[in-house]
Protein backbone atom coordinates (compact mmCIF):
# COMPACT_ATOMS: atom_id res chain seq x y z
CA UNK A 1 -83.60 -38.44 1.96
CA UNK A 2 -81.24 -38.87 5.01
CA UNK A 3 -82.29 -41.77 7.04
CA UNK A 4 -79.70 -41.90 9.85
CA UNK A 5 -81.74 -40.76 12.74
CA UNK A 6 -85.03 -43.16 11.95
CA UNK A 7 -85.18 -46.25 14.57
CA UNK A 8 -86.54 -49.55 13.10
CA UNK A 9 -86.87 -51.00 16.47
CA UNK A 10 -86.44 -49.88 20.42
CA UNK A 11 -87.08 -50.58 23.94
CA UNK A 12 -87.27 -47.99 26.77
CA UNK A 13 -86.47 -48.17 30.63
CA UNK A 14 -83.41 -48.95 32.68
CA UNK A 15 -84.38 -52.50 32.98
CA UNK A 16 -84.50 -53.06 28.99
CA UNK A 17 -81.07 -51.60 28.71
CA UNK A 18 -79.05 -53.43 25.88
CA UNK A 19 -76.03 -55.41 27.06
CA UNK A 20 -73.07 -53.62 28.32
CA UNK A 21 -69.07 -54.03 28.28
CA UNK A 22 -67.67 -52.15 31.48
CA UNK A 23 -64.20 -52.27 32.42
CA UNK A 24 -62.89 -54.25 35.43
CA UNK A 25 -61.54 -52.09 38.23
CA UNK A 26 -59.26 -54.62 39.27
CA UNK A 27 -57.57 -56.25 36.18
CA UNK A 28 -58.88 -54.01 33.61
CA UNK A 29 -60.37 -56.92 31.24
CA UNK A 30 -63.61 -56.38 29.59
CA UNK A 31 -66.62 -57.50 31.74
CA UNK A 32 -70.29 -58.37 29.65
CA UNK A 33 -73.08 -57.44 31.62
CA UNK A 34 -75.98 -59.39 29.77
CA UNK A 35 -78.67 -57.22 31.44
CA UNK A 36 -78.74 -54.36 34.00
CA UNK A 37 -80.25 -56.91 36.62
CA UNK A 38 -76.89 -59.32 36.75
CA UNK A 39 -74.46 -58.85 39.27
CA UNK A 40 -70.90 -57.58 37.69
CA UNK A 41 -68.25 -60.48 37.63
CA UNK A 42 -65.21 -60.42 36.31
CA UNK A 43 -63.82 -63.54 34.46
CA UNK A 44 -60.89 -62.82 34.33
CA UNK A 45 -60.20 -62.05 37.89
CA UNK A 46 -62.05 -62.52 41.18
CA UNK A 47 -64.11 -58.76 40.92
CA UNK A 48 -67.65 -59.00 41.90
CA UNK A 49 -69.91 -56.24 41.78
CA UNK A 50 -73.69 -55.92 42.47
CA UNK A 51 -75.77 -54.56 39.40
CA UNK A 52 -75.69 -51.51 41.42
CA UNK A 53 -72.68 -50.03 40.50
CA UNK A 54 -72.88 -50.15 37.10
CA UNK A 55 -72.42 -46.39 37.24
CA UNK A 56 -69.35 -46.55 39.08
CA UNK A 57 -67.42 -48.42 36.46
CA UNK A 58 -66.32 -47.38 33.30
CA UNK A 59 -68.43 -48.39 30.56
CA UNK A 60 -66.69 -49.47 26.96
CA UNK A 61 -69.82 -49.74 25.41
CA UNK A 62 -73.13 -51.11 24.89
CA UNK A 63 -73.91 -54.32 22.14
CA UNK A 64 -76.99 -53.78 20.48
CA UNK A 65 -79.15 -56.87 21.22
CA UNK A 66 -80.65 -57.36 17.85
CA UNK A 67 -77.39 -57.81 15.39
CA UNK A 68 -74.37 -57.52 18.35
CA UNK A 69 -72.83 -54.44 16.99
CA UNK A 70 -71.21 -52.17 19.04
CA UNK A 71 -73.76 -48.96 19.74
CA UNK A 72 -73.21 -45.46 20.26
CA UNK A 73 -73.91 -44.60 23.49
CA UNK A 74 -74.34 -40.68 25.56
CA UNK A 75 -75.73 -39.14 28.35
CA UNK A 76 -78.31 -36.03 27.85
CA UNK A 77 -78.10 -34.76 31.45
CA UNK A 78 -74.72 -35.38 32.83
CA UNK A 79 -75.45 -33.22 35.67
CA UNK A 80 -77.99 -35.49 36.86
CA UNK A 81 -77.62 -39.16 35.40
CA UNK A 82 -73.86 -40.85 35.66
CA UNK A 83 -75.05 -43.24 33.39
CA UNK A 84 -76.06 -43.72 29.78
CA UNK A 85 -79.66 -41.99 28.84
CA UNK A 86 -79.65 -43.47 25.63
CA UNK A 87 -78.28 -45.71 22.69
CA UNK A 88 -78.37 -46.40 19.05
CA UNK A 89 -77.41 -49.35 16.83
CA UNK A 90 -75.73 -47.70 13.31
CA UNK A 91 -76.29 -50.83 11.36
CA UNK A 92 -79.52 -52.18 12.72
CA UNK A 93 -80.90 -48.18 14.26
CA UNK A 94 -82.15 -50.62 17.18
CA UNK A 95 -82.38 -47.40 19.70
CA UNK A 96 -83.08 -47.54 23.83
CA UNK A 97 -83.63 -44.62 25.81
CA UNK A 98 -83.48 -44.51 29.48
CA UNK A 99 -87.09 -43.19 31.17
CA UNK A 100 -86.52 -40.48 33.45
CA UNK A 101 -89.72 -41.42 35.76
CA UNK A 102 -87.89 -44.84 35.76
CA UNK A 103 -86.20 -45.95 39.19
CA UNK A 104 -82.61 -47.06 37.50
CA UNK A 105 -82.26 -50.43 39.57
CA UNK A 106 -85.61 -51.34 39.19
């Protein structure tokens, strides 16, 4: 029986959105965003972004909060979102989906 696709554990919504490495704009250096509420700062450089524009910045990917692996990560409507919809652990299957009716900075 393939088991790959069954989640163990998950969270949904924009503001439950598993920890993110993003790529500094102005030095290039990995940047940890612990949640999608902090503010963007760069320590290896003097960047400072709001939470905001997560979307603007590319995104190396997301660190599943249960075991810290590295997830997989996509978007399911790239015409609309700029930003991850979803993401899914391949050692734990931790998965977290973005909810459409959700405001993305709330």
């Amino acid at each position: 029986m393939d088991t790959a696709t069954t989640t163990i554990d998950g969270s949904v919504g924009w503001g439950n959105r598993p920890p993110a490495v993003l790529v500094c704009p102005r030095c290039g250096e990995d940047i940890y965003q612990h949640t999608a509420h902090d503010d963007i700062d760069c320590p290896h450089c003097v960047e400072t972004l709001d939470h905001d524009e997560f979307a603007d910045l590319e995104l190396r990917h997301m660190q599943c909060p249960v075991c810290r692996s590295q997830m997989q990560h996509g978007n399911r409507h790239p015409e609309q979102f700029d930003f991850p919809e979803w993401a899914t652990c391949n050692s734990c299957r931790y998965h977290w989906e973005f909810e459409h009716s959700y405001d993305r900075l709330k």
